[in-house]
N, C-alpha and C. Protein backbone atom coordinates (compact mmCIF):
# COMPACT_ATOMS: atom_id res chain seq x y z
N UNK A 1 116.15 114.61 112.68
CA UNK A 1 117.56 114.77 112.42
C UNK A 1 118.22 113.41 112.39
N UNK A 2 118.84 112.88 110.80
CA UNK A 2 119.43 111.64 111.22
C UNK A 2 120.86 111.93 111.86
N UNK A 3 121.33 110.86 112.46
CA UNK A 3 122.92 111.38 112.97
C UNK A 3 123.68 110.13 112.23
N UNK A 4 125.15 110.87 112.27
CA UNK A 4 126.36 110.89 111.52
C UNK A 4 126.29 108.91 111.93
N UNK A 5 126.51 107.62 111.56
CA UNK A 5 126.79 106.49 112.14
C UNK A 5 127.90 106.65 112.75
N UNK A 6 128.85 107.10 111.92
CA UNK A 6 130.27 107.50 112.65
C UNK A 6 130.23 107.13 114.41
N UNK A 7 129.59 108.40 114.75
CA UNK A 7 128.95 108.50 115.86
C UNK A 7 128.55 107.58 116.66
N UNK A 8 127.71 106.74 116.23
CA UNK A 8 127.32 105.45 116.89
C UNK A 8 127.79 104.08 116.92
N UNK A 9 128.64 104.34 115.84
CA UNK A 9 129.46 103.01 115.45
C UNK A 9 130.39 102.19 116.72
N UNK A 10 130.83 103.32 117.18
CA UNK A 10 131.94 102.93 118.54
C UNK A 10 131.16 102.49 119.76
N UNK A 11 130.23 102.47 119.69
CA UNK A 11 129.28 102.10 121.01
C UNK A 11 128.12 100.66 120.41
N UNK A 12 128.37 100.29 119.49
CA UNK A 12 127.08 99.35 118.90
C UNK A 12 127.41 98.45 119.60
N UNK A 13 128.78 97.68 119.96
CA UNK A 13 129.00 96.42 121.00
C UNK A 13 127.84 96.71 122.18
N UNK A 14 127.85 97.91 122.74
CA UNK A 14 126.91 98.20 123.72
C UNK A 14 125.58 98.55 123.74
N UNK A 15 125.08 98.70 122.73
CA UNK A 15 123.90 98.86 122.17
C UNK A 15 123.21 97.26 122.02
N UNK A 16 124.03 96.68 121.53
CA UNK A 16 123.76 95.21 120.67
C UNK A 16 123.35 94.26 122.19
N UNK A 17 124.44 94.35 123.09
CA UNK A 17 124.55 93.79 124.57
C UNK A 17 123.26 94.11 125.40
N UNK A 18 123.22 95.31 125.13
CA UNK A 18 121.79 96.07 126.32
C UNK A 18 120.63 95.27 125.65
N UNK A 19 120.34 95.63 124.13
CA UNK A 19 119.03 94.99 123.73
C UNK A 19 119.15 93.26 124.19
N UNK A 20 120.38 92.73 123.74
CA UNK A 20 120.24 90.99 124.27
C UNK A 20 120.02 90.85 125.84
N UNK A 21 120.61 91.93 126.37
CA UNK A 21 120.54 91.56 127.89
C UNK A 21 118.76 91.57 128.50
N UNK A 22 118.41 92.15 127.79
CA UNK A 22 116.56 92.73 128.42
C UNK A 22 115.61 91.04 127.86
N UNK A 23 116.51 90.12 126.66
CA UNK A 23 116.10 89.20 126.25
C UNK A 23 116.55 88.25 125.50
N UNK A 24 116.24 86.81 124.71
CA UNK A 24 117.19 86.71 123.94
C UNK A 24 116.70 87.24 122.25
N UNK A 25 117.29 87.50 121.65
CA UNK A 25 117.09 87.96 120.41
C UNK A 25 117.72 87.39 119.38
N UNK A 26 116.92 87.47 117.99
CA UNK A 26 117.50 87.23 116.88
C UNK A 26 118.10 88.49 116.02
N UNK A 27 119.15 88.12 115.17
CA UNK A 27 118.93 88.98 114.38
C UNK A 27 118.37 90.27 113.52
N UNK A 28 117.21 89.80 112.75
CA UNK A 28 116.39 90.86 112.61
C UNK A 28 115.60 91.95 113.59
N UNK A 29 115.17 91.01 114.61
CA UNK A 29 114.69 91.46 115.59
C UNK A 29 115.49 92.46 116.05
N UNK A 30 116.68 92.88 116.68
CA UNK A 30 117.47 93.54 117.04
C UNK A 30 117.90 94.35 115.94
N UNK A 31 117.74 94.40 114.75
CA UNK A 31 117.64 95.52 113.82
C UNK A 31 116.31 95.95 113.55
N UNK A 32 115.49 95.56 113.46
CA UNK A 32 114.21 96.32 113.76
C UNK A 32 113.80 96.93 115.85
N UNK A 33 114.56 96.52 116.29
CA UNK A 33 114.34 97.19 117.53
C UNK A 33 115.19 98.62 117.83
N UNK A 34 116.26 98.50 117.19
CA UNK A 34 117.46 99.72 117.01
C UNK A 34 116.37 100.55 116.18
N UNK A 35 115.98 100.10 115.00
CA UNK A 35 114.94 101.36 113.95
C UNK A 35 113.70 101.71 114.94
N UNK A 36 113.28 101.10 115.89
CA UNK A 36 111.77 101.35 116.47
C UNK A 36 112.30 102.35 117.56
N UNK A 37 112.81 101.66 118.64
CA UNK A 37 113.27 102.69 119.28
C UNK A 37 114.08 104.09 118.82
N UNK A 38 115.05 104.13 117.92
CA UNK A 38 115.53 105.71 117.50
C UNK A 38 113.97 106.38 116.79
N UNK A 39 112.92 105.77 116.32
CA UNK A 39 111.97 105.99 115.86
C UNK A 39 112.51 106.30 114.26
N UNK A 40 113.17 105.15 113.38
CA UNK A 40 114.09 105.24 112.40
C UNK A 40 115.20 106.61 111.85
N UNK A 41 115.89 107.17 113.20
CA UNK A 41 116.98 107.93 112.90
C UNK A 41 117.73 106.99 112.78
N UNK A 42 117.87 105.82 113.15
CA UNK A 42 119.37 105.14 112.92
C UNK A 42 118.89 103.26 112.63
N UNK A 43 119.62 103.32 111.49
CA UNK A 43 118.88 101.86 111.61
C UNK A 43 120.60 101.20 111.09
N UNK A 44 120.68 99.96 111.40
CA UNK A 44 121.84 98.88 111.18
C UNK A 44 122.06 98.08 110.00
N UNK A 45 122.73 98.36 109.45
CA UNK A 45 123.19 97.53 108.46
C UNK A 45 123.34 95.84 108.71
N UNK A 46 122.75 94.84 108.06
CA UNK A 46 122.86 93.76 108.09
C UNK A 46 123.98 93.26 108.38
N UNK A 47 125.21 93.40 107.56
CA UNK A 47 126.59 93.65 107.69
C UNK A 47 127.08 93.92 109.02
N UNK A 48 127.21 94.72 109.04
CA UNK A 48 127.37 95.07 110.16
C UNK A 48 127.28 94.67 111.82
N UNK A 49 125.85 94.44 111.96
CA UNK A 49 125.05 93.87 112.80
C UNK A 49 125.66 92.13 113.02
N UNK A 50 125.99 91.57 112.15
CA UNK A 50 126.79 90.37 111.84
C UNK A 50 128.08 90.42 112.27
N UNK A 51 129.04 91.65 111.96
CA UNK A 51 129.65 91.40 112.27
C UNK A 51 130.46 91.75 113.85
N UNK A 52 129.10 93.05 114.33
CA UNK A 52 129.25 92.38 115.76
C UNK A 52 129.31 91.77 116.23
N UNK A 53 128.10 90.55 115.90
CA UNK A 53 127.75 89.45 116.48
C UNK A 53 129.27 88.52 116.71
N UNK A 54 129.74 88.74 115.65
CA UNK A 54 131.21 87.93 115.64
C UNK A 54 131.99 88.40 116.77
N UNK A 55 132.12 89.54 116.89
CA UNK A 55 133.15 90.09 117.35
C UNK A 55 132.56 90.08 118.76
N UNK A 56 131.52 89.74 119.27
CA UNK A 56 131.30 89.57 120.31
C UNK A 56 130.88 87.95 121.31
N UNK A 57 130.64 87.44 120.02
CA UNK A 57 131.07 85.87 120.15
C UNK A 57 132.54 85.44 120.65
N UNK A 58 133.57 86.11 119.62
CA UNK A 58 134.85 85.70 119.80
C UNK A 58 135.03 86.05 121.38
N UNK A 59 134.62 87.12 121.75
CA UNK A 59 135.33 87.85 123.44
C UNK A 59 134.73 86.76 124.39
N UNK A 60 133.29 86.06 123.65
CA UNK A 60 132.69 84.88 124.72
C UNK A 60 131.73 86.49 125.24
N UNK A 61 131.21 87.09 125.08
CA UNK A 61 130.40 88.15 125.42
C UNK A 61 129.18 87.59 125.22
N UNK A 62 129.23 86.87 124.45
CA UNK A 62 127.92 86.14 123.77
C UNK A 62 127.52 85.18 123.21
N UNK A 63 126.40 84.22 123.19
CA UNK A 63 126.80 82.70 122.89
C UNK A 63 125.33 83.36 121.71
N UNK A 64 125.03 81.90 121.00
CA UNK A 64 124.09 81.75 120.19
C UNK A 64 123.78 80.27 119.91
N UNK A 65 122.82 80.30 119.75
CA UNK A 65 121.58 78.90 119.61
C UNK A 65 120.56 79.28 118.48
N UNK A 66 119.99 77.94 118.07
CA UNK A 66 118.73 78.02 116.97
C UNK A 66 117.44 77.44 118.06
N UNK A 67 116.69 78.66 117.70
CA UNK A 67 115.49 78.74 117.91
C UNK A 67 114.66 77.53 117.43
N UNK A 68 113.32 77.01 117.55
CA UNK A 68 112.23 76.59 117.03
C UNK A 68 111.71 77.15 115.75
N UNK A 69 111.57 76.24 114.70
CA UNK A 69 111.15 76.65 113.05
C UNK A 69 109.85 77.41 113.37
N UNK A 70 110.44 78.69 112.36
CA UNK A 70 109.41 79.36 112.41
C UNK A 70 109.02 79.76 110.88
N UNK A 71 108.35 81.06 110.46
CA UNK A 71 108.28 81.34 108.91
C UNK A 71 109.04 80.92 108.00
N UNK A 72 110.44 81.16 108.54
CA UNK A 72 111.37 81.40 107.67
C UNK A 72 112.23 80.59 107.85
N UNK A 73 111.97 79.42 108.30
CA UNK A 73 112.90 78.03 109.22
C UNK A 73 113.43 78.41 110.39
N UNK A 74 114.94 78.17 111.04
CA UNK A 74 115.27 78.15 112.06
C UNK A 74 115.94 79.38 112.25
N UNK A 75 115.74 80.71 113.59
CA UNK A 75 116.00 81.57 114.02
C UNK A 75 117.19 81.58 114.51
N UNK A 76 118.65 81.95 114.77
CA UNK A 76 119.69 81.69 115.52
C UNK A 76 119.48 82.91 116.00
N UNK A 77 119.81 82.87 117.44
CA UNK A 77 118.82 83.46 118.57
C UNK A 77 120.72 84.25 119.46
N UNK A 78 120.52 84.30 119.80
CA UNK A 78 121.92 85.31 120.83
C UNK A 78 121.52 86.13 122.01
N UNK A 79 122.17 85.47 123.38
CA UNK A 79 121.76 85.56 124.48
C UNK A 79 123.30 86.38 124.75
N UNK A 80 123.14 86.69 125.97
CA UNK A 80 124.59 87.18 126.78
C UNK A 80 125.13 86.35 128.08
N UNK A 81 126.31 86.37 127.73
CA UNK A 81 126.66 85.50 129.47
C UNK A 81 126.82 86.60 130.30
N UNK A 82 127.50 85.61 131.31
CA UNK A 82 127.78 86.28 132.80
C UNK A 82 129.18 87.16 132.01
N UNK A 83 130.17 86.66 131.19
CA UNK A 83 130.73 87.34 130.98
C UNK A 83 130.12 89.31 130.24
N UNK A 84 129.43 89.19 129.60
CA UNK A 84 129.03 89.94 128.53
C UNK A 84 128.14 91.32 129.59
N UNK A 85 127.86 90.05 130.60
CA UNK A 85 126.67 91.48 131.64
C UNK A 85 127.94 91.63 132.17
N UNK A 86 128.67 91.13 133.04
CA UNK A 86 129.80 92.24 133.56
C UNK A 86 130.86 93.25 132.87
N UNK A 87 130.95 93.04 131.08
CA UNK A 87 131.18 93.90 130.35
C UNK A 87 130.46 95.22 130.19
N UNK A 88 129.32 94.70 129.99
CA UNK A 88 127.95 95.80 129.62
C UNK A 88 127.45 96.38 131.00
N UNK A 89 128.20 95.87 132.18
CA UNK A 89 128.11 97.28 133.17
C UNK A 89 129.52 98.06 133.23
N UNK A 90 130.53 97.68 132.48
CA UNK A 90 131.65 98.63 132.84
C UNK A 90 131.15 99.35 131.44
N UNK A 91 130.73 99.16 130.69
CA UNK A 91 130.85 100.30 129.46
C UNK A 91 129.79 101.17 129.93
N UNK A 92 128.66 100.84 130.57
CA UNK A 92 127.97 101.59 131.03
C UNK A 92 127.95 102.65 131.67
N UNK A 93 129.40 102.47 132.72
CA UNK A 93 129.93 103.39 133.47
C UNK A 93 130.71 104.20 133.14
N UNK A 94 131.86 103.60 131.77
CA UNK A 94 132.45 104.56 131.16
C UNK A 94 131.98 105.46 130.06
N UNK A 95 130.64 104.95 129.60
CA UNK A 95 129.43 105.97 128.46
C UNK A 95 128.89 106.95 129.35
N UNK A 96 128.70 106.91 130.83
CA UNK A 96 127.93 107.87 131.86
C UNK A 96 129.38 108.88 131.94
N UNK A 97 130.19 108.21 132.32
CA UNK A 97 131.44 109.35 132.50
C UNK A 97 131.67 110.19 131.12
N UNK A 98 131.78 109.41 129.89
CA UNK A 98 132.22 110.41 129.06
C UNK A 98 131.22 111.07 128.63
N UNK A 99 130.11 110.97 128.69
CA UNK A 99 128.77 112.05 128.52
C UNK A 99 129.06 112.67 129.45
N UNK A 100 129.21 112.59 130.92
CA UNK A 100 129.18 113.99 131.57
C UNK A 100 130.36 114.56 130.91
N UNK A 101 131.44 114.39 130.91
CA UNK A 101 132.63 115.17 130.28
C UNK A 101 132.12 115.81 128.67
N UNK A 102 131.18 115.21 127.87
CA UNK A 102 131.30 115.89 126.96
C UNK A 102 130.35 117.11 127.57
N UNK A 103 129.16 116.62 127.96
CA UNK A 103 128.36 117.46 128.21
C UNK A 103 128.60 118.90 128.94
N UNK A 104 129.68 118.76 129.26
CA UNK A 104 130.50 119.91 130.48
C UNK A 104 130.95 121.04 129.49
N UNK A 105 130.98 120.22 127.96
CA UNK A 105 131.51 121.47 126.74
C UNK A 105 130.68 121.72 125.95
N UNK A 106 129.36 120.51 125.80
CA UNK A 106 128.35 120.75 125.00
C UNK A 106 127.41 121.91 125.20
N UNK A 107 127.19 121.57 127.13
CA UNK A 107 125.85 122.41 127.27
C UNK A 107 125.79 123.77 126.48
N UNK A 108 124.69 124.29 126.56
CA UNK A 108 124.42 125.50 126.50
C UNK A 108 124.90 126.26 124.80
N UNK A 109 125.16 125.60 124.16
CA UNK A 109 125.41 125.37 122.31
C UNK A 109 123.87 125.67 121.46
């Protein structure tokens, strides 16, 4: 079953944060890790994925550096600060709350 992006769109800041937080990541990498893990129900638009990156640069959520040349020359790589992990535990807490609340109308459907 693919699902609606709609859906996932409002949470990708937090999606994007969790995968950088476990490491630092590039680009592609983090769009091929979104397709591996959903097991390709949901995969990211290039676009897109970019322009998180912005939008989470600007808050200082997230810095970025170039990697060591590799295949394809130089990797620009995106880590999280101290700011970005104490973000990515309050959304955490407010994604646990509003799942139980939805779930309180979902169950049993």
């Amino acid at each position: 079953m693919n699902i609606r992006s709609d859906i996932i769109r409002g949470h990708l800041d937090a999606i994007i944060l969790r995968l950088i937080s476990e490491k630092d990541r590039y680009g592609y990498e983090i769009s091929k890790e979104i397709t591996d893990r959903t097991e390709g129900r949901f995969q990211i638009k290039e676009a897109t994925l970019y322009a998180v990156f912005q939008r989470l640069h600007r808050k200082e959520l997230i810095e970025s550096y170039f990697g060591s040349v590799s295949h394809g020359g130089k990797r620009k790589y995106y880590s999280i600060t101290p700011l970005g992990r104490a973000y990515l535990s309050e959304i955490v807490k407010e994604w646990q709350e509003a799942k139980n609340i939805i779930d309180l109308f979902m169950e049993g459907l």
